[in-house]
Protein backbone atom coordinates (compact mmCIF):
# COMPACT_ATOMS: atom_id res chain seq x y z
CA UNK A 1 57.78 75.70 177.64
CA UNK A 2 60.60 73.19 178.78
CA UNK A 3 64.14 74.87 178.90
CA UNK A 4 67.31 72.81 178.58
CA UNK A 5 70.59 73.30 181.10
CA UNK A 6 74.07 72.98 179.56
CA UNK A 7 76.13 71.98 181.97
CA UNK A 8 79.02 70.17 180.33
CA UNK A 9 80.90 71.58 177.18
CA UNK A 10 79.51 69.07 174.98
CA UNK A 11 81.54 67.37 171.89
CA UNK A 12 80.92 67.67 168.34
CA UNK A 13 79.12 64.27 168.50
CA UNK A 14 77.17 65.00 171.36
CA UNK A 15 75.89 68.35 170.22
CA UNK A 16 74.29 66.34 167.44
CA UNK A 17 72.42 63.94 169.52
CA UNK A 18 71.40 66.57 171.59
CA UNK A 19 70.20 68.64 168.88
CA UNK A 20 68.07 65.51 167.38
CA UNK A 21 66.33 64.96 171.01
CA UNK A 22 66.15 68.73 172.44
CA UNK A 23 62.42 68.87 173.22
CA UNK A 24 60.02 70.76 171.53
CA UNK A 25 59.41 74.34 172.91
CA UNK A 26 55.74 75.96 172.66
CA UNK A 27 56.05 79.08 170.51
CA UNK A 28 53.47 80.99 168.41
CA UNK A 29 54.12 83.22 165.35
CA UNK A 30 53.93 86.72 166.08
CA UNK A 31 51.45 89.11 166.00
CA UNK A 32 50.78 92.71 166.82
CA UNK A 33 48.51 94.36 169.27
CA UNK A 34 45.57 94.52 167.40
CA UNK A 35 45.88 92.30 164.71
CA UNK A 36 43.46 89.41 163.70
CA UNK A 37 44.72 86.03 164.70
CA UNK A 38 42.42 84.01 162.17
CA UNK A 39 40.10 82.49 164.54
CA UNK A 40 36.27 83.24 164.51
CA UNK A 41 35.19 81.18 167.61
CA UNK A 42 37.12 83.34 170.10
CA UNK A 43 38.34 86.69 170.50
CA UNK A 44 42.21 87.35 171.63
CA UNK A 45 42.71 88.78 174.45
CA UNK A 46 45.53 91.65 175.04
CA UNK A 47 47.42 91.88 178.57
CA UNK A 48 50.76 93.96 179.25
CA UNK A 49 53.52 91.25 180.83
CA UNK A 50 56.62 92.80 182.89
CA UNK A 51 59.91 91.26 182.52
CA UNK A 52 62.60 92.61 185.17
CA UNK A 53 66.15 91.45 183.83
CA UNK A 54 68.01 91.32 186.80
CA UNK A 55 71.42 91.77 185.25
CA UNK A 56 75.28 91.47 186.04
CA UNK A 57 75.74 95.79 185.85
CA UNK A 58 71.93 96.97 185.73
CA UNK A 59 68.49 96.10 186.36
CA UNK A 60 66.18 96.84 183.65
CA UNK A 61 62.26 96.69 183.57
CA UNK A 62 60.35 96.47 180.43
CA UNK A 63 56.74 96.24 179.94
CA UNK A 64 55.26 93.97 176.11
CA UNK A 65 51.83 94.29 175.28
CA UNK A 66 51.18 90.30 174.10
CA UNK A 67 48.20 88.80 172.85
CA UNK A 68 46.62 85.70 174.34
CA UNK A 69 44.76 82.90 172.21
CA UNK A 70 41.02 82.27 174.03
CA UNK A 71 41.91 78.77 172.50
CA UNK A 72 44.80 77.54 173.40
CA UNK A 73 46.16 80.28 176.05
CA UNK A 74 49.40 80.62 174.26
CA UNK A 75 50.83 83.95 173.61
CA UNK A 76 52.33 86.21 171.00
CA UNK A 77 54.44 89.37 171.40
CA UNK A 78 55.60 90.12 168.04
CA UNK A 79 57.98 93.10 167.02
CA UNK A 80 56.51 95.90 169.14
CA UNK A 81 58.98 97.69 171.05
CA UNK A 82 58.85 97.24 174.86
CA UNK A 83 58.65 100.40 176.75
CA UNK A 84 61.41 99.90 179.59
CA UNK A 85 63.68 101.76 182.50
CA UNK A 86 66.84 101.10 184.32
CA UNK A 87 68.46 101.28 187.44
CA UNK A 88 72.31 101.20 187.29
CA UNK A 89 74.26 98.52 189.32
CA UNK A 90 74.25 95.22 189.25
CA UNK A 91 72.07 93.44 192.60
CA UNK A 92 73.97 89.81 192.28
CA UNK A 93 77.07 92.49 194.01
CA UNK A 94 75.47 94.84 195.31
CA UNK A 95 73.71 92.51 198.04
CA UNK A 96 76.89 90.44 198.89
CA UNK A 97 77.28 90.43 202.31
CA UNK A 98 74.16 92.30 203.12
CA UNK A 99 71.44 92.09 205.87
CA UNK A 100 67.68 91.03 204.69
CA UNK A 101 66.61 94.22 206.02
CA UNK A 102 69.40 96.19 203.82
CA UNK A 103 68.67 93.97 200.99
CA UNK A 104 65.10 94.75 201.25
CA UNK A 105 65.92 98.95 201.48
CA UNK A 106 68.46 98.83 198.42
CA UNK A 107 66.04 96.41 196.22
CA UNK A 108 62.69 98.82 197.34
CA UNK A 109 64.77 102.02 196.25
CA UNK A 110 66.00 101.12 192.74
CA UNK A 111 62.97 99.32 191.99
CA UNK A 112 60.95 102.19 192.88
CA UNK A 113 62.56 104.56 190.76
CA UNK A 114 62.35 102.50 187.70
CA UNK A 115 58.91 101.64 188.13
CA UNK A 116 57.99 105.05 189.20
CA UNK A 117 59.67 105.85 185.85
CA UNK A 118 57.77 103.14 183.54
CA UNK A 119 54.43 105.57 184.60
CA UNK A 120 56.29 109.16 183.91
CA UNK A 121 55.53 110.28 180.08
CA UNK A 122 57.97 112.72 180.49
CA UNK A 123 60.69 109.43 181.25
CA UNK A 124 59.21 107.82 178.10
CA UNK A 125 57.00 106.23 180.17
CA UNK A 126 53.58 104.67 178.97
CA UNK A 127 50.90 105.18 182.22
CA UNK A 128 48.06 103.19 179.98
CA UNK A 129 50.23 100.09 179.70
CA UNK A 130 51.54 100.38 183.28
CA UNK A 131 48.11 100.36 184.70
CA UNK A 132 47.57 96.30 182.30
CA UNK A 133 50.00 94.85 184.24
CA UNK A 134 49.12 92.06 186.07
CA UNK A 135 52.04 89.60 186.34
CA UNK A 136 55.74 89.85 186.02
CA UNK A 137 58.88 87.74 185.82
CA UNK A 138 62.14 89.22 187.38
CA UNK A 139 64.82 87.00 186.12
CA UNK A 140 68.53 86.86 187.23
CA UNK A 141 71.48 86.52 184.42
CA UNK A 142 75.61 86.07 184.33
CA UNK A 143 75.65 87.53 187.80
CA UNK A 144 74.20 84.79 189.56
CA UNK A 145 75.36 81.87 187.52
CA UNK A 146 78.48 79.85 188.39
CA UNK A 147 80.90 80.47 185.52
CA UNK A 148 81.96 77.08 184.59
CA UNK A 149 78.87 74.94 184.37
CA UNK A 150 76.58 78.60 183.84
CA UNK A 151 74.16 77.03 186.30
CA UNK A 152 72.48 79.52 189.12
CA UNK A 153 74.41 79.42 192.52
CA UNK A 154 72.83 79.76 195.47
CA UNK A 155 73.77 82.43 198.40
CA UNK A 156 71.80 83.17 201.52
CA UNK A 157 71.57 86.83 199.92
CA UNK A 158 70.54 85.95 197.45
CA UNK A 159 67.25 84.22 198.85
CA UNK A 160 66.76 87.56 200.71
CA UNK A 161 66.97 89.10 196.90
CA UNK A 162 64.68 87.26 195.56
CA UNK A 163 62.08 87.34 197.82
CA UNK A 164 62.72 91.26 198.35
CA UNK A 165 62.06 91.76 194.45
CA UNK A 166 59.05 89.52 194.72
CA UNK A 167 57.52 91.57 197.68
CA UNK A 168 57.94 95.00 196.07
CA UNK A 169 56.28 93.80 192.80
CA UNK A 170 53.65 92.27 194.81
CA UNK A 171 53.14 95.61 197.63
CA UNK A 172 53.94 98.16 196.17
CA UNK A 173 53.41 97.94 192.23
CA UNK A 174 50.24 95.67 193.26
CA UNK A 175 51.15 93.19 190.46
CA UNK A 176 49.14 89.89 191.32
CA UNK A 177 51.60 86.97 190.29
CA UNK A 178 55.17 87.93 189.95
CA UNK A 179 57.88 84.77 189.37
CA UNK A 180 61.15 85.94 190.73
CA UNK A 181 64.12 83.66 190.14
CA UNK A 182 67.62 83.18 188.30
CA UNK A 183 67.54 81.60 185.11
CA UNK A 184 70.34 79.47 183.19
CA UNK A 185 72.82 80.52 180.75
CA UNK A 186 70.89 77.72 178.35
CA UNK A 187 67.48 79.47 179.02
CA UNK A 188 68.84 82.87 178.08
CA UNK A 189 69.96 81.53 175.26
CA UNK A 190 66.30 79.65 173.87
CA UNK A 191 64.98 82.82 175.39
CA UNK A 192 66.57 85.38 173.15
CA UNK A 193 66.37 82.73 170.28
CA UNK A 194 62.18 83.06 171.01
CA UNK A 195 62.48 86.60 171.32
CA UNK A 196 64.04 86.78 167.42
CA UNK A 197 61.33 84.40 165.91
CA UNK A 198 58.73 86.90 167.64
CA UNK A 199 60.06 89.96 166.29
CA UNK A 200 61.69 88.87 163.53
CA UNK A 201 59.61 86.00 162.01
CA UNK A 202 62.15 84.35 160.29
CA UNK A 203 61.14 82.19 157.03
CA UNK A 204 64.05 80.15 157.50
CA UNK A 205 66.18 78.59 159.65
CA UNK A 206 68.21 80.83 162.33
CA UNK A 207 70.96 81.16 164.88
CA UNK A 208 71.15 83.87 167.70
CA UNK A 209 74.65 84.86 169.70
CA UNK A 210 74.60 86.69 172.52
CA UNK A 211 76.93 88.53 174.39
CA UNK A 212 76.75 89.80 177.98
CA UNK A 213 78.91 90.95 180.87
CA UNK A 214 78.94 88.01 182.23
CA UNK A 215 78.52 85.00 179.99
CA UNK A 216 77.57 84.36 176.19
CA UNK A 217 74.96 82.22 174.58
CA UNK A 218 74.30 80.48 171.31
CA UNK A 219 71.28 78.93 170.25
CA UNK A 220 69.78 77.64 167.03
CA UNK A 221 67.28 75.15 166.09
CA UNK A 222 66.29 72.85 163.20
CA UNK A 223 62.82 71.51 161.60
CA UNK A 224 59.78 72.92 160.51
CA UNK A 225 59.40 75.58 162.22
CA UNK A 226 57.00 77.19 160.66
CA UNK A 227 53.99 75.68 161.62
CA UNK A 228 55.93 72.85 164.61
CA UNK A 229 57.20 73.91 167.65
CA UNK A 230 60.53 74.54 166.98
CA UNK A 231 63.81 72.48 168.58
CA UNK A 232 65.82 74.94 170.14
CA UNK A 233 69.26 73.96 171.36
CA UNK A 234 71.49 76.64 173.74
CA UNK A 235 75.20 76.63 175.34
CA UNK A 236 76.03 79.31 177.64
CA UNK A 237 79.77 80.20 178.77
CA UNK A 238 80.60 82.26 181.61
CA UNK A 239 83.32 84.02 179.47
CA UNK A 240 81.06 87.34 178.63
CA UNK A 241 82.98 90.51 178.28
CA UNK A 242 83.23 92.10 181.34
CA UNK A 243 84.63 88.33 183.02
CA UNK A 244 87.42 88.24 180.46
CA UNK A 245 88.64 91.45 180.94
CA UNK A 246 89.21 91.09 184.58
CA UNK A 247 90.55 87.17 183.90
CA UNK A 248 93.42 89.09 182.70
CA UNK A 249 93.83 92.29 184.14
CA UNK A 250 93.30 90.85 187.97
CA UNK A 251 96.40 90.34 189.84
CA UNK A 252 96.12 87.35 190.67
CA UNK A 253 95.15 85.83 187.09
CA UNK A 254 97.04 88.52 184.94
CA UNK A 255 98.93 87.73 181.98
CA UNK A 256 101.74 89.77 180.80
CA UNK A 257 100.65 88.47 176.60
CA UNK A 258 97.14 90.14 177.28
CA UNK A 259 99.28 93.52 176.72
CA UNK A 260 98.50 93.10 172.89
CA UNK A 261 94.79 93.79 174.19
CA UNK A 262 95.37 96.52 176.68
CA UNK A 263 98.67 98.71 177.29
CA UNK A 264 97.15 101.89 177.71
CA UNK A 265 100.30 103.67 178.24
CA UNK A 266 102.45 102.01 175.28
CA UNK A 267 99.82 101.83 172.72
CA UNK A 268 102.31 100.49 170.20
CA UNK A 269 101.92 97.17 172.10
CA UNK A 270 98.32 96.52 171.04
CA UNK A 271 97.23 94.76 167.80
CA UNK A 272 94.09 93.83 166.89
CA UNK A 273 94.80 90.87 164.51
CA UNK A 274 97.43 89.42 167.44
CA UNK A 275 94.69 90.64 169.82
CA UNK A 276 91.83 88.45 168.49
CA UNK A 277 93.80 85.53 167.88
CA UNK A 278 95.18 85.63 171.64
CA UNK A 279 91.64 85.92 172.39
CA UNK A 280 90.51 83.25 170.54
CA UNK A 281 92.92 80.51 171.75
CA UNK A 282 92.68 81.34 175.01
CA UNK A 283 89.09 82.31 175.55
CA UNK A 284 86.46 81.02 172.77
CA UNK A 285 88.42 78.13 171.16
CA UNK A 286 87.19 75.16 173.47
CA UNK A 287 84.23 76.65 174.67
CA UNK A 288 80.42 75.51 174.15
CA UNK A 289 79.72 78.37 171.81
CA UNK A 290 82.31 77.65 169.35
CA UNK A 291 81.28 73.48 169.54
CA UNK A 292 77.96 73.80 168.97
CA UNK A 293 78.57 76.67 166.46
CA UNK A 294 80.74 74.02 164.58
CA UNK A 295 78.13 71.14 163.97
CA UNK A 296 75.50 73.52 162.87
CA UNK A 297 75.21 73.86 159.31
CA UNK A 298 75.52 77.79 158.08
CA UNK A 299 72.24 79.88 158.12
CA UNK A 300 71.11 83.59 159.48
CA UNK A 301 72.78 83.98 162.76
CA UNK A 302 71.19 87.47 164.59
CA UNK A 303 73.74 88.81 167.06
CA UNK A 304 72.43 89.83 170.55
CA UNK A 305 73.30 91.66 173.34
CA UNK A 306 74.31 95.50 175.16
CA UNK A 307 77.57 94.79 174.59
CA UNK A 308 77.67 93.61 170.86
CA UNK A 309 75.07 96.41 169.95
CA UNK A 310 76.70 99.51 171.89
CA UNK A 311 79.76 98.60 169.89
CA UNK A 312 78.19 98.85 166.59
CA UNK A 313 76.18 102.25 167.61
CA UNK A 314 79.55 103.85 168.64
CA UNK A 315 82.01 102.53 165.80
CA UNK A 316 82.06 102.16 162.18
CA UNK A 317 81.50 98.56 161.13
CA UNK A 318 83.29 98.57 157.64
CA UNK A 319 85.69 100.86 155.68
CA UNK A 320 86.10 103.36 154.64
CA UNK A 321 86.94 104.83 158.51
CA UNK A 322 84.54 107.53 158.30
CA UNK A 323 83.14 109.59 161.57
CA UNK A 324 80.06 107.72 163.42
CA UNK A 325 78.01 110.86 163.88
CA UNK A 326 74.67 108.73 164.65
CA UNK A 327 74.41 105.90 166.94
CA UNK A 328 72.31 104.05 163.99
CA UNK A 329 73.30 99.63 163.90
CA UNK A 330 74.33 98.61 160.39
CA UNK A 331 72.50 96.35 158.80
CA UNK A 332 75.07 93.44 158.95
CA UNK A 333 78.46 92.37 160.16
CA UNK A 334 81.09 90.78 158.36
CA UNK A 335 84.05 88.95 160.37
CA UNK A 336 86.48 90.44 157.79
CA UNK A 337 85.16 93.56 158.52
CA UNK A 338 85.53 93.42 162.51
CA UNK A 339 89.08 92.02 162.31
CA UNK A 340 89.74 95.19 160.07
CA UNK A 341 88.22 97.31 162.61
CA UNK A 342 90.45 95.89 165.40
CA UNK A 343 93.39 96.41 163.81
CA UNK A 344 92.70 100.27 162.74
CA UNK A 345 91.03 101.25 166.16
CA UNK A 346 93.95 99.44 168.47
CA UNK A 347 96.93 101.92 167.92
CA UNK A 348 94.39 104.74 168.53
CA UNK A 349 94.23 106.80 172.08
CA UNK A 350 91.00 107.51 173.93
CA UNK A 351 91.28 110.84 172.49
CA UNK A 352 92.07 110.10 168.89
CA UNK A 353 88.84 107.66 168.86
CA UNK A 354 86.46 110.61 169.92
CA UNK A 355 86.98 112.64 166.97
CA UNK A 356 86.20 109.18 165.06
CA UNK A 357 83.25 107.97 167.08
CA UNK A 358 81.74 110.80 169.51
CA UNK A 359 79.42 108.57 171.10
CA UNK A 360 81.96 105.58 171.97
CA UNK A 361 81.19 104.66 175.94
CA UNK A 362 84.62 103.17 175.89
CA UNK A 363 86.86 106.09 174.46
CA UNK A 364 84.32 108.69 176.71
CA UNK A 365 85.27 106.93 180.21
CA UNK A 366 89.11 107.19 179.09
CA UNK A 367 90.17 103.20 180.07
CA UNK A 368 91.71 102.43 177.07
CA UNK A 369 89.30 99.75 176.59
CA UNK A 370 88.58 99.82 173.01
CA UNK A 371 90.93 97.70 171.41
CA UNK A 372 89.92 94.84 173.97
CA UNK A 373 86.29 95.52 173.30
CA UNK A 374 86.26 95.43 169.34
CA UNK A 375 88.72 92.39 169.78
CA UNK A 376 87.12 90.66 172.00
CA UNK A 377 84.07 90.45 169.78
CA UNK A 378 85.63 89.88 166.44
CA UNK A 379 87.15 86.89 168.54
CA UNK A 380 83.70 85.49 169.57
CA UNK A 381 82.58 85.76 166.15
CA UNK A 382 85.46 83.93 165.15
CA UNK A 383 84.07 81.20 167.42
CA UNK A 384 80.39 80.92 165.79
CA UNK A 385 81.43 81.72 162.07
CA UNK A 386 81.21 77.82 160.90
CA UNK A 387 77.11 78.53 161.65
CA UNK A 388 77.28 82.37 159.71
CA UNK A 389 75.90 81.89 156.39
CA UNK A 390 78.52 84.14 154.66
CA UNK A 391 80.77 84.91 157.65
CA UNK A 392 78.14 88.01 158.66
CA UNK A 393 76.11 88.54 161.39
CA UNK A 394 72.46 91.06 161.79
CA UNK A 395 72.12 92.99 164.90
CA UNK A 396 68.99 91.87 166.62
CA UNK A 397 68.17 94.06 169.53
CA UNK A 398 69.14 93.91 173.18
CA UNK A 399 66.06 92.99 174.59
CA UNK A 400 65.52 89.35 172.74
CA UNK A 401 65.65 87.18 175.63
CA UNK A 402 63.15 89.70 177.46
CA UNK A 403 60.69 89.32 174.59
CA UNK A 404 60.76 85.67 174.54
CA UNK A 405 60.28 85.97 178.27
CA UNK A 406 57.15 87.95 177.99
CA UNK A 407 55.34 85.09 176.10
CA UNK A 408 56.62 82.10 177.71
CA UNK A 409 54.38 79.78 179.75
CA UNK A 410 57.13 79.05 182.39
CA UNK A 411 56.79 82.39 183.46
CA UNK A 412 53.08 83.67 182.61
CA UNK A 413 50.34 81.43 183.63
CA UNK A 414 48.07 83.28 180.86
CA UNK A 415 50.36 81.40 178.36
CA UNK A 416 49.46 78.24 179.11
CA UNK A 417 47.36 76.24 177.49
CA UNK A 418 43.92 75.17 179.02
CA UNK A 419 45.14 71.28 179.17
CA UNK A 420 48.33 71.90 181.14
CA UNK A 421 46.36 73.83 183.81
């Protein structure tokens, strides 16, 4: 599968050339574990891929039964749920100015535990698919990508990383072939867009967002691809969540108007209509996202990421303002709806949006983050609404990009097909 790097914010006219050349992808429909592919010459095989996604504030590991073709070698995943663990903290800091030999120690004891955990039934683990594995791909995210161009950047630590993460797949989980690398804002992006037409199966065309810590992504593609391999283009922009709250908040880059996102103290400074559109100019308004959102004709965009989703588990997503006693995702998002949101949640105290939403993250750890949060994503979808048939959005799952992972050829040689080995 060929992945394409953004590394210039591209113009409206440029989008569109780049759109009519991006190169095809290889991609299969989806099918479950145990379901007939159609062919009578050869029987499918079934293997159990890992995909480690080596995030900006977590590491998680998650383990997709896929399918292989006998002809063809190309892979399918469809929509059954990975089994995965985590280990809090993000390694892109955590190994900053670290040793090999203390790399190797922190990398072996977080990996351990989460692998270890992937085994436990009690954990939720699934010993039967553990014991399949036979090759992995530990991919890097926002952490380890420069936040302008959203291409990988390369530290002496972060050699030691990688190779530390390779050798404890290889040693101590005995996992044969294990790729262990960064990957591009761009390839997150076609990733999670792969991920959705796996799980999914969309009969029509489709858009993904995607929001991280880190950076955001926005892919789509056009063409037949039903039966084709579909033309996938992806922007990234190092302007995820986490990144644009410190922009502001940091000493050195803060900005006395960003008080009508966060004044925890005077909450009659916040808004969350002034608080989007401050947002907007000044964080989604020339970035790639929002071009490439704006020459793509409307359609089904799915919207991605722990972020985006945690949000809409924690908070009502339309009026009336009842209480969110269940952590369940709504079936859609409307823009009018999250601007709505922003500006009834932003007067609010930590304490006043517990009794409202019990399982809010944000209100729980008491930073007075909310209002920033629900802003800053009304403000990104804002950006992408041109491509939003009917200015709403469908959660998709947090684990797209992983899925698409899991039945790629760049990283799983059994996904290949027979000529290109």
């Amino acid at each position: 599968m060929m992945l394409r790097s953004a590394n210039f914010r591209p113009s409206a006219r440029s989008l569109l050339v780049v759109a009519a050349s991006a190169s095809a992808m290889s991609c299969v429909t989806a099918q479950g574990v145990g379901q007939s592919t159609g062919h009578v010459s050869a029987k499918p095989l079934s293997q159990v891929h890992l995909v480690i996604d080596v995030g900006s504030s977590g590491t998680s590991l998650c383990m997709f039964p896929v399918r292989i073709e006998a002809e063809g070698r190309r892979c399918a995943v469809g929509n059954i749920a990975p089994v995965c663990a985590k280990s809090k903290g993000g390694l892109a800091s955590l190994t900053l100015g670290k040793s090999p030999n203390a790399i190797a120690e922190l990398v072996q004891s977080r990996l351990a535990v989460a692998w270890d955990s992937l085994g436990d039934p009690g954990k939720g683990g699934r010993p039967e698919w553990r014991a399949q594995v036979r090759a992995a791909a530990a991919l890097g995210t926002g952490g380890f990508r420069d936040p302008v161009s959203g291409q990988p950047l390369s530290r002496p630590e972060w050699a030691a990383l990688w190779q530390a993460v390779q050798q404890f797949f290889v040693q101590h989980a005995a996992i044969r072939s294990v790729v262990a690398r960064p990957i591009t804002g761009s390839e997150e992006g076609q990733l999670a867009w792969q991920g959705v037409r796996e799980s999914v199966q969309p009969g029509e065309r489709f858009a993904i967002m995607e929001v991280g810590g880190a950076t955001v992504q926005f892919a789509t593609a056009d063409g037949p691809f039903e039966q084709d391999p579909a033309r996938v283009v992806a922007v990234s922009d190092g302007r995820g969540q986490d990144v644009t709250f410190a922009r502001f908040t940091e000493p050195r880059t803060m900005q006395p108007s960003f008080a009508v996102c966060h004044s925890p103290e005077h909450r009659e400074r916040q808004s969350g209509s002034v608080c989007i559109d401050f947002l907007f100019d000044q964080v989604f308004a020339d970035s790639r996202v929002a071009g490439l959102a704006a020459v793509t004709p409307p359609r089904r965009v799915y919207a991605l990421g722990a972020p985006w989703l945690g949000l809409l588990r924690e908070l009502p997503s339309a009026p009336p303002w009842t209480i969110k006693s269940n952590r369940d995702l709504p079936l859609q998002v409307r823009l009018g709806d999250l601007r709505a949101l922003a500006e009834w949640v932003c007067p609010k105290t930590d304490r006043q949006l517990l009794t409202i939403a019990p399982h809010s993250y944000e209100a729980m750890r008491g930073a007075g983050r909310t209002c920033f949060s629900v802003a800053y994503h009304a403000a990104y979808f804002q950006a992408i609404a041109p491509a939003a048939m009917g200015a709403e959005v469908i959660p998709g799952g947090d684990e797209q990009w992983a899925r698409g992972a899991a039945s790629s050829d760049a990283f799983f040689a059994a996904c290949r097909s027979t000529s290109a080995k």
